[in-house]
Protein backbone atom coordinates (compact mmCIF):
# COMPACT_ATOMS: atom_id res chain seq x y z
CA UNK A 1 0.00 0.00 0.00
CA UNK A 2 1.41 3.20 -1.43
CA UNK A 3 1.65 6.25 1.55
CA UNK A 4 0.44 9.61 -0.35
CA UNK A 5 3.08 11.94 -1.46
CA UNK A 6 3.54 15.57 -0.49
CA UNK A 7 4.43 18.23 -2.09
CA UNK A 8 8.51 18.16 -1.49
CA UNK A 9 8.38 14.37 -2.78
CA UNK A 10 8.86 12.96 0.98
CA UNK A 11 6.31 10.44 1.99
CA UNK A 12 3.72 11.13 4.69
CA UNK A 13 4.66 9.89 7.36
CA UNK A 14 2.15 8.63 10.62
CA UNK A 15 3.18 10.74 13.50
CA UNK A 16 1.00 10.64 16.78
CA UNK A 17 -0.38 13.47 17.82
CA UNK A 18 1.86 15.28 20.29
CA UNK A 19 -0.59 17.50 22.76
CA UNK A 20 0.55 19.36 25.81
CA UNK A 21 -0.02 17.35 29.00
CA UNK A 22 -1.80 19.68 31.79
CA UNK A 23 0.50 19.99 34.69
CA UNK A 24 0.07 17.43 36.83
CA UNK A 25 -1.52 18.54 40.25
CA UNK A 26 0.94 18.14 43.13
CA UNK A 27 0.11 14.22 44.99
CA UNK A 28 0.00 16.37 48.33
CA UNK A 29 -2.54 18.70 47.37
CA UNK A 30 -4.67 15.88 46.10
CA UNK A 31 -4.16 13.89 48.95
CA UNK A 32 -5.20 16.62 51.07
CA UNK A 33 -8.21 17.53 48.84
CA UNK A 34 -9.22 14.15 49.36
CA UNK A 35 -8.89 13.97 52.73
CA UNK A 36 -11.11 17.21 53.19
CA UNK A 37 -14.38 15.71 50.74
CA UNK A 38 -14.83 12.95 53.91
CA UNK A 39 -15.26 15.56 56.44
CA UNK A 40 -17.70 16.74 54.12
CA UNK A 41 -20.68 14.81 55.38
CA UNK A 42 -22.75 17.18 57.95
CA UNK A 43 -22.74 19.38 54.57
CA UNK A 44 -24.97 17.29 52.56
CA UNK A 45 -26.84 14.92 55.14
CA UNK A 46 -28.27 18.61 56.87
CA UNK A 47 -30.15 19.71 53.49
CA UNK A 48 -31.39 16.39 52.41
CA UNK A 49 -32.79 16.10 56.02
CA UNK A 50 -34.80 19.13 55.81
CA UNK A 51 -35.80 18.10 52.24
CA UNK A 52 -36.81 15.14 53.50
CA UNK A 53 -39.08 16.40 56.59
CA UNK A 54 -41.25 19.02 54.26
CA UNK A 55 -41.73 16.49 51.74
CA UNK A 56 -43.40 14.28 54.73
CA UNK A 57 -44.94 17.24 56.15
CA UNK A 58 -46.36 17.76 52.84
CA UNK A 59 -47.67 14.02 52.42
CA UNK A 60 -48.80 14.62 56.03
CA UNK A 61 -51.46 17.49 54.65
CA UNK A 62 -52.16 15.88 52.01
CA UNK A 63 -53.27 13.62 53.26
CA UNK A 64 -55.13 14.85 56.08
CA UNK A 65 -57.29 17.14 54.14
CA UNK A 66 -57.79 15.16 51.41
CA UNK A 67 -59.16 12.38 53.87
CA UNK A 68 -61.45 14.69 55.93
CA UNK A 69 -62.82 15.98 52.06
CA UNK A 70 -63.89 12.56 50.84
CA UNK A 71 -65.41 11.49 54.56
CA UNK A 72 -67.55 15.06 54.09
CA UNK A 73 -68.85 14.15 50.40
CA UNK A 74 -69.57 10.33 52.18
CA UNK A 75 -71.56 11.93 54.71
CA UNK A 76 -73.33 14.11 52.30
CA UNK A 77 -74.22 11.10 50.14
CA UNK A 78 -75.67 9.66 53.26
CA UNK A 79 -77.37 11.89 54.36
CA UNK A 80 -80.82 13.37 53.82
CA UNK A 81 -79.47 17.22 53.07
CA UNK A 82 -81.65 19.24 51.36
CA UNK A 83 -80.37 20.89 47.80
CA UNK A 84 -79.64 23.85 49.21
CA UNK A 85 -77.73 22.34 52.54
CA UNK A 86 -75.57 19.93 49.91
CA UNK A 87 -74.77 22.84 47.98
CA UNK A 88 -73.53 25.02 50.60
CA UNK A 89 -71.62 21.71 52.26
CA UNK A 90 -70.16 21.14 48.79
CA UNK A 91 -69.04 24.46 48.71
CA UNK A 92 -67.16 24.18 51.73
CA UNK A 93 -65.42 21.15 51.12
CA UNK A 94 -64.22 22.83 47.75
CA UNK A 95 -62.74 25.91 49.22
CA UNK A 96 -60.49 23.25 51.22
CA UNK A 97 -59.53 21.94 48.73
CA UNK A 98 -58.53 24.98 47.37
CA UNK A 99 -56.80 25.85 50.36
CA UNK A 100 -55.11 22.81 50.20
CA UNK A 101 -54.30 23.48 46.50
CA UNK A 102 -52.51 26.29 47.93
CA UNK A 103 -50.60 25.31 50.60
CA UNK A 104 -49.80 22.46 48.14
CA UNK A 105 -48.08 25.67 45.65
CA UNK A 106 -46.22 26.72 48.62
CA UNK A 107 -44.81 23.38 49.51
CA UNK A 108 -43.74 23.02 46.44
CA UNK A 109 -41.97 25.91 46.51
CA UNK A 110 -40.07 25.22 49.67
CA UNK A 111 -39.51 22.05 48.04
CA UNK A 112 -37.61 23.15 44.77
CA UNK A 113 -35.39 25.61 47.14
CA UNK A 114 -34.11 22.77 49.39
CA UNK A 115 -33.36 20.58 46.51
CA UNK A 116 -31.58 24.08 44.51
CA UNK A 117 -29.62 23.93 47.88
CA UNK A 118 -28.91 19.90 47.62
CA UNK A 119 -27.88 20.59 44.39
CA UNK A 120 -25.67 23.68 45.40
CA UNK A 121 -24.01 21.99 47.94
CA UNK A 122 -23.04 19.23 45.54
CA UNK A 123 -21.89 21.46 42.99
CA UNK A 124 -19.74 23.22 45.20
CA UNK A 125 -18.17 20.01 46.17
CA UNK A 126 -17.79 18.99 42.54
CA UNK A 127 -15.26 22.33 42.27
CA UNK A 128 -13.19 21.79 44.30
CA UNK A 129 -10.36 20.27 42.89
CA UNK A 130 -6.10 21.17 43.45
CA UNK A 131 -6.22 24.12 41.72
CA UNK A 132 -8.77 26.43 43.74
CA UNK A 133 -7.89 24.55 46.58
CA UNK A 134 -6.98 27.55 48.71
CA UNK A 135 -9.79 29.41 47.50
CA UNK A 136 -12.63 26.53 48.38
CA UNK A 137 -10.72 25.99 51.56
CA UNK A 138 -11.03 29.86 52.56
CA UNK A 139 -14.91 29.02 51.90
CA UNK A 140 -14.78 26.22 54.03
CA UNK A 141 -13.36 28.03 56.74
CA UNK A 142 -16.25 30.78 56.53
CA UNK A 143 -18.85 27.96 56.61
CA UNK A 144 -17.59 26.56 59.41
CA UNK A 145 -17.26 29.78 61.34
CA UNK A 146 -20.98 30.23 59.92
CA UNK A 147 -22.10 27.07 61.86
CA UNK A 148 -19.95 28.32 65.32
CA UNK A 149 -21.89 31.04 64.96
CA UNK A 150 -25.42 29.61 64.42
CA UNK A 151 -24.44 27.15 67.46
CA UNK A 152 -23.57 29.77 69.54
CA UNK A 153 -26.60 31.93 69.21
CA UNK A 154 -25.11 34.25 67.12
CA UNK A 155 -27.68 34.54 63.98
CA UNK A 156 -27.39 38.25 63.03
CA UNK A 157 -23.72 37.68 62.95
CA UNK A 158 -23.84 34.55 60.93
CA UNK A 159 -26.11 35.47 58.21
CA UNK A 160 -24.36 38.60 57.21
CA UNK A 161 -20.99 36.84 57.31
CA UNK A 162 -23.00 34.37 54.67
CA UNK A 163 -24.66 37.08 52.82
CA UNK A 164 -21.69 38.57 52.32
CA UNK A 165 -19.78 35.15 51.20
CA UNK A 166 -22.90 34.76 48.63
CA UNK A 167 -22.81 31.24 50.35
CA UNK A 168 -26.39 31.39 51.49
CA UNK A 169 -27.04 28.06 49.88
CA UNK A 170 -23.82 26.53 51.97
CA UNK A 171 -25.06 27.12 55.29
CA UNK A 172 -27.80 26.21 57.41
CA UNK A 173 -29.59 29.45 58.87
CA UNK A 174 -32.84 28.15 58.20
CA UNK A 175 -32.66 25.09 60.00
CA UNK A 176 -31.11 26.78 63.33
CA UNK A 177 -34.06 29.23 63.22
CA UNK A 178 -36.21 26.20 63.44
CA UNK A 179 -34.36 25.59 66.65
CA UNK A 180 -34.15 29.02 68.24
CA UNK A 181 -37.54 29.09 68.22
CA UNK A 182 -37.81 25.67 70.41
CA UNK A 183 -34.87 26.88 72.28
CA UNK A 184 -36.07 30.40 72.78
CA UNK A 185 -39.23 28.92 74.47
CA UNK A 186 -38.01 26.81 76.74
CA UNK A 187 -35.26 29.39 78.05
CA UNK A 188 -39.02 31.65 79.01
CA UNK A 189 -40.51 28.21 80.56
CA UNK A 190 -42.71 27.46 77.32
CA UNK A 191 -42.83 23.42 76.17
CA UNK A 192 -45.42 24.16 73.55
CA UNK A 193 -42.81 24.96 70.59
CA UNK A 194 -41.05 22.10 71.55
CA UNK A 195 -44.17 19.72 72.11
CA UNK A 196 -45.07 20.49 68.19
CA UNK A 197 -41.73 20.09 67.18
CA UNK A 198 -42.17 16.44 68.59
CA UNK A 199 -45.51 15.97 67.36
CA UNK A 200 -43.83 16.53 63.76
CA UNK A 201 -40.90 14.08 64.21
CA UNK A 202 -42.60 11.63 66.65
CA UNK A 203 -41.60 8.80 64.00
CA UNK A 204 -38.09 9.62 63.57
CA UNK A 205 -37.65 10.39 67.60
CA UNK A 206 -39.63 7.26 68.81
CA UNK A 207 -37.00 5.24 65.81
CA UNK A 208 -33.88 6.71 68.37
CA UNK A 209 -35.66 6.15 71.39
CA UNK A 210 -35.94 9.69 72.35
CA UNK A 211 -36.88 10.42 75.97
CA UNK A 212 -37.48 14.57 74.77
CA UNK A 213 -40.79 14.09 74.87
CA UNK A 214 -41.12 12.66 77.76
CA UNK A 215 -39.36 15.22 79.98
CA UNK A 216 -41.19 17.84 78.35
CA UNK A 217 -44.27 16.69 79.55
CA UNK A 218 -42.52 15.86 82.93
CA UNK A 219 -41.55 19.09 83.09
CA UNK A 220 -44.80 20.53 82.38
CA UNK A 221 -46.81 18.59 84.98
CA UNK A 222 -44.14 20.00 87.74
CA UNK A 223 -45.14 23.38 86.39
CA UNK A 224 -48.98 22.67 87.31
CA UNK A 225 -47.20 21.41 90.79
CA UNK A 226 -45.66 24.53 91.13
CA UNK A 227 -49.09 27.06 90.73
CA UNK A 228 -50.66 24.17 92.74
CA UNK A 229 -53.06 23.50 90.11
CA UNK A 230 -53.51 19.53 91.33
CA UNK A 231 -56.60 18.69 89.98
CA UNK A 232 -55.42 19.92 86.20
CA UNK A 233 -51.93 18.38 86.91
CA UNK A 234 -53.77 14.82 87.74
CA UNK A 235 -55.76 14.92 84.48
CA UNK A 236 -52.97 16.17 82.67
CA UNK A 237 -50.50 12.73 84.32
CA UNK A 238 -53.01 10.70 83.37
CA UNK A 239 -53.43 11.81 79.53
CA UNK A 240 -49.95 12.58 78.74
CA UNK A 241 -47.78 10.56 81.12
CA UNK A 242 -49.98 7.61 81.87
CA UNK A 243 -48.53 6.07 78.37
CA UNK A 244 -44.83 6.55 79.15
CA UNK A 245 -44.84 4.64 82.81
CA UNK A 246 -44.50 1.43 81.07
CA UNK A 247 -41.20 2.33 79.50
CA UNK A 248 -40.44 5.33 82.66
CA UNK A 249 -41.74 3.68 85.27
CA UNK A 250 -38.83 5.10 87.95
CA UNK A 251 -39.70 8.85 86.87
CA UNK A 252 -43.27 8.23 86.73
CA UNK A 253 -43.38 7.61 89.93
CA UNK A 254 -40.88 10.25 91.38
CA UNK A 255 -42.80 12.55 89.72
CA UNK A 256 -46.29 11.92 90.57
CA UNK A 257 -45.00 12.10 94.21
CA UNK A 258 -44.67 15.75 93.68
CA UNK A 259 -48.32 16.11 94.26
CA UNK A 260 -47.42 15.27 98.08
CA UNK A 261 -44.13 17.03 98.61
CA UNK A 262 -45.04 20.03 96.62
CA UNK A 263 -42.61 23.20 95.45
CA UNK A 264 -41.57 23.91 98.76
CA UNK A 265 -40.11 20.86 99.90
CA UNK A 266 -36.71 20.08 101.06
CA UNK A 267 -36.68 16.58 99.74
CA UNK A 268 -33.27 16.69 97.73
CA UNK A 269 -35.29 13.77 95.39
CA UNK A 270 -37.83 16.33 94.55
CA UNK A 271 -36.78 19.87 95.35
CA UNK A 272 -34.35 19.17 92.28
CA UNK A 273 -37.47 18.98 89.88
CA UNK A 274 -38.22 22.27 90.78
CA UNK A 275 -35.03 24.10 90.33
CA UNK A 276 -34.64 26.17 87.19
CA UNK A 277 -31.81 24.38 86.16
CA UNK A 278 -33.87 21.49 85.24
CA UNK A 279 -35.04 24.01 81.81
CA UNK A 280 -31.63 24.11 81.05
CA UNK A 281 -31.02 20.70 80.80
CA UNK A 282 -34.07 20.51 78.78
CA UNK A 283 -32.51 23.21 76.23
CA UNK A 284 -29.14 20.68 76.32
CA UNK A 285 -31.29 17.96 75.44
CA UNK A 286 -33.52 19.33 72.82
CA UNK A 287 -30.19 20.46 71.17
CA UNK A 288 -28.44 16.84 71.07
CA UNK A 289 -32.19 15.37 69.43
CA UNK A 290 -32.19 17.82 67.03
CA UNK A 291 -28.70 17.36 65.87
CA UNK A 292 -29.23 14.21 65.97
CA UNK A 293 -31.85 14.22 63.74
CA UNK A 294 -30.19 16.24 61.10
CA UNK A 295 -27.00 14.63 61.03
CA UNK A 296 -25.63 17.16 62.49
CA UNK A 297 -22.53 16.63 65.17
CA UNK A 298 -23.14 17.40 68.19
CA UNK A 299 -19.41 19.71 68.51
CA UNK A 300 -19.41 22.88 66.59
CA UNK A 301 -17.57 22.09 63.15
CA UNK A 302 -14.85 24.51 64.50
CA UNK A 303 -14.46 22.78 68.16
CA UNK A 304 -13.90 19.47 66.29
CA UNK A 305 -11.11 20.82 63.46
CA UNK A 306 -9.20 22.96 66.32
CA UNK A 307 -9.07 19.53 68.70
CA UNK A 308 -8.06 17.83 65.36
CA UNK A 309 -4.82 20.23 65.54
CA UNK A 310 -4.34 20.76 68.75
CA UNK A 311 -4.36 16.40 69.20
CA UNK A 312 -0.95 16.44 67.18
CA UNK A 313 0.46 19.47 69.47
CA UNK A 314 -0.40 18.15 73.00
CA UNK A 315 2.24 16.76 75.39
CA UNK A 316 2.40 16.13 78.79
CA UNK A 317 4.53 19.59 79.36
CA UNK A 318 1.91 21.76 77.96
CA UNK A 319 1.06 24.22 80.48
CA UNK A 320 0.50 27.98 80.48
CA UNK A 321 4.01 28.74 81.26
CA UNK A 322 5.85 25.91 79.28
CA UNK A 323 4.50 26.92 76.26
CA UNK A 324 6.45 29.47 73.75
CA UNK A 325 4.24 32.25 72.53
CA UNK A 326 3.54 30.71 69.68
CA UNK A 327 2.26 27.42 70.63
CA UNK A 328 -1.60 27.56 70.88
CA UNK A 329 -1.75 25.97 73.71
CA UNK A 330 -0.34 28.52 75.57
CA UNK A 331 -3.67 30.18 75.17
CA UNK A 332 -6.14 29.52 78.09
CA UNK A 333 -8.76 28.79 75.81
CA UNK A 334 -7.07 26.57 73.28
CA UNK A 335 -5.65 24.46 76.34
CA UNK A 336 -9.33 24.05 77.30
CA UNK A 337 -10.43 22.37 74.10
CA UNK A 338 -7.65 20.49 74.57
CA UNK A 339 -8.60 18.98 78.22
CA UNK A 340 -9.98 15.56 77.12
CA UNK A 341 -7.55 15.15 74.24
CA UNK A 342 -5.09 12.52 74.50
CA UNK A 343 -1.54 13.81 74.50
CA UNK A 344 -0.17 13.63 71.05
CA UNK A 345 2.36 9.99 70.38
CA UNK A 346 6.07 11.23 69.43
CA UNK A 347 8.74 8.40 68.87
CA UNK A 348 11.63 11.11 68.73
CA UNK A 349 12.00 14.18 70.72
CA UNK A 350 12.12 17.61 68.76
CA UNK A 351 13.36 20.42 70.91
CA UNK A 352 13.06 23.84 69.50
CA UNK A 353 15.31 26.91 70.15
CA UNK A 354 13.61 29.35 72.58
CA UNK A 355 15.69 32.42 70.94
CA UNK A 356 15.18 31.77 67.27
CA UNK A 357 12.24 28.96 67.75
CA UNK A 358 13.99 27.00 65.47
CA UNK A 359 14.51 23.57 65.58
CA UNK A 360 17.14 21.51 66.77
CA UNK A 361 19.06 19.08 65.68
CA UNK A 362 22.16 17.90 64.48
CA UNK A 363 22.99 20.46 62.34
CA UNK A 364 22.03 23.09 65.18
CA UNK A 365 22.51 20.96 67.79
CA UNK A 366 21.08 21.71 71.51
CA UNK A 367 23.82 23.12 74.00
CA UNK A 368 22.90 23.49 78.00
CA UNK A 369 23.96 26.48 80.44
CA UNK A 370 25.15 26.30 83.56
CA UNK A 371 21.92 27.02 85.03
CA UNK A 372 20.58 23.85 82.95
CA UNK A 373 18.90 25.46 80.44
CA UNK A 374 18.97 24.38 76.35
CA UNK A 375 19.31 26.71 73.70
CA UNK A 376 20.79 26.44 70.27
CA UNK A 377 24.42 26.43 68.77
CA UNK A 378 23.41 28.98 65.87
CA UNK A 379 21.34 30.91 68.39
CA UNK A 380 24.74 30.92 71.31
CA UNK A 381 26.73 31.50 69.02
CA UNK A 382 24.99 34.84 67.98
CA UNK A 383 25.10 35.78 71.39
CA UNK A 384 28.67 35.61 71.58
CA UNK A 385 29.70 37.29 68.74
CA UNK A 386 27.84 40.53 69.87
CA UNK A 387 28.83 40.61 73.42
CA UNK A 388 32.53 39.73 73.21
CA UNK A 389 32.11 35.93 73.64
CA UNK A 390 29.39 36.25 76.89
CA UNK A 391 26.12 34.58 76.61
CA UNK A 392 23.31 35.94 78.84
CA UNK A 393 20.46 33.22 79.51
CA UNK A 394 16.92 35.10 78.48
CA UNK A 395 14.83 33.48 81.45
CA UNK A 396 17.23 33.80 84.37
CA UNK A 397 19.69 36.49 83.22
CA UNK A 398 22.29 34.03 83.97
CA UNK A 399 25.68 35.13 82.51
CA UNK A 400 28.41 32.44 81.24
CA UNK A 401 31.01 32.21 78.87
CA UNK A 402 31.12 29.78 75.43
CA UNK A 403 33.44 27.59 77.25
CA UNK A 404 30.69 26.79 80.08
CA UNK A 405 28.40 25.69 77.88
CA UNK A 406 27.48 21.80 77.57
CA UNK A 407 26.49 20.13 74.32
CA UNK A 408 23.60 17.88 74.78
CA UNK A 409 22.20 14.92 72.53
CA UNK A 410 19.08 14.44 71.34
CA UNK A 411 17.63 11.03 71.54
């Protein structure tokens, strides 16, 4: 088979095509991109929750309304209405169902922004790759300052720090309103916001074994205690906590006996039911359901990556005045996170220079003082030069020539 000719009488020749590789994205950065996408979780599981729980609160009305419309046109059938009585019934049961039609709009609504935000959150996942990693990581530092924030009560300060990130699809504002609203209630002694929050997720709490509900209702019956409203707070044990004494039988009992010791009494059993602090635990637990139930973590996001850090910087010498400067833990607050952290594993010792914080080793190796404490060579021997071979220790004041000084070995 003859090749085609060209024009200067050489043969064509079949040359692969030679194309510019893309640089290759550094194996560290990759790694570490990696390594970020599994912390990921809490990101997506949060959205697809709340997606979840108005698509069932949806079904929920649905079906409610649409059950209570076909029992009224069964009841009109069977009845003997006159024209004028069916008519105006009929009429009725329409305009439900155009109420429903309505609220059916608006769920719909609500449902296409939670799955724009699913979708968001994926997408920004999807770009993150070892080229913009410092850019998505300075977004994934806001986000998680955005969830401190919502955590800690701060909500103002948290939505305009995602406003002005454009990241409002990122974060979860929405669902910690939910909450405040539970939480603000029971900090002013109300259980009704949290009752109905219940009432809406009785399935998924009664699947985890919840006990919220429960000391809600405890906690309300001690309230009718308190006013000495007995009568009401009988009727109201044996409606609402009648049903739980099979599975909280121990405080059923304690606190039906309330009824006999009453507000007053001095009955360390039961004058703890009555002290205020019994709201806040009530708060504490409402907070560890409902994280629970949006796969959230229980830790702020930030909590958890500091103690991921300060884990690898944590030794049994940390204190507040071991510490250089520039070691977090020498900060009250960073030593606090790091209480029930275990102290970090190091199979060689790494002493670093208190003068120039550099490390030693043996290219700068460690030399001691008289007074028995280590600084460098290079950082001595800097010393010396400018103060006519005399080294003055920085902690004690100590003052010893180059000749005094010890070398010591790292091990």
């Amino acid at each position: 088979m003859e090749m085609d000719s060209l024009p200067n009488g050489n043969s064509a020749t079949a040359s692969p095509a030679t194309t510019a590789a893309p640089n290759a994205a550094p194996s560290s950065k990759l790694t570490q991109l990696t390594e970020s996408l599994k912390l990921e979780h809490q990101f997506l599981r949060v959205p697809f929750e709340h997606y979840k729980k108005t698509i069932r609160a949806n079904h929920r009305a649905v079906e409610k309304e649409v059950s209570s419309v076909v029992s009224g046109v069964a009841e009109a059938a069977d009845s003997d209405m006159s024209k004028d009585e069916a008519v105006q019934h009929l009429t009725s049961l329409v305009s439900r169902l155009q109420g429903l039609k309505r609220k059916l709009e608006e769920g719909g609504r609500t449902e296409n922004l939670q799955a724009q935000r699913c979708r968001a959150r994926l997408d920004h996942l999807e770009s993150a790759d070892a080229e913009n990693l410092s850019e998505w990581s300075n977004m994934r530092l806001k986000r998680i300052l955005v969830d401190y924030m919502l955590r800690m009560s701060y909500y103002e300060t948290g939505t305009k720090l995602a406003e002005s990130s454009n990241m409002l699809d990122l974060v979860d504002i929405d669902v910690f309103q939910e909450a405040k609203k539970v939480i603000d209630a029971l900090q002013n002694r109300d259980v009704a916001p949290a009752l109905a929050w219940c009432a809406d997720n009785r399935s998924r709490l009664k699947k985890t074994k919840s006990k919220l509900e429960f000391q809600l209702r405890l906690q309300d019956f001690i309230e009718l205690v308190r006013d000495e409203s007995f009568l009401r707070a009988i009727v109201y044990a044996r409606k609402y906590l009648a049903p739980w004494a099979a599975t909280h039988m121990n405080d059923f009992q304690r606190v039906i006996s309330t009824l006999a010791f009453k507000s007053a009494t001095e009955c360390a059993p039961y004058k703890i039911l009555f002290e205020p602090k019994q709201w806040d635990s009530l708060v504490d637990l409402f907070k560890q359901e409902f994280c629970k139930l949006y796969g959230m973590t229980l830790e702020p996001l930030l909590n958890i990556y500091l103690q991921a850090g300060l884990s690898a910087l944590k030794t049994p010498n940390c204190s507040e005045y071991d510490c250089p400067k520039e070691d977090p833990l020498s900060q009250e607050s960073f030593r606090k996170l790091a209480v029930p952290l275990p102290c970090s594993k190091q199979h060689h010792s790494k002493l670093v220079c208190y003068i120039t914080k550099e490390l030693m080793d043996t290219e700068n190796p460690p030399q001691v003082l008289p007074n028995g404490y280590v600084y460098s060579t290079k950082a001595l021997e800097e010393m010396a030069k400018k103060n006519n071979g005399k080294i003055t220790c920085p902690r004690t004041g100590l003052v010893c020539n180059s000749s005094e000084l010890v070398k010591a070995y790292i091990s």
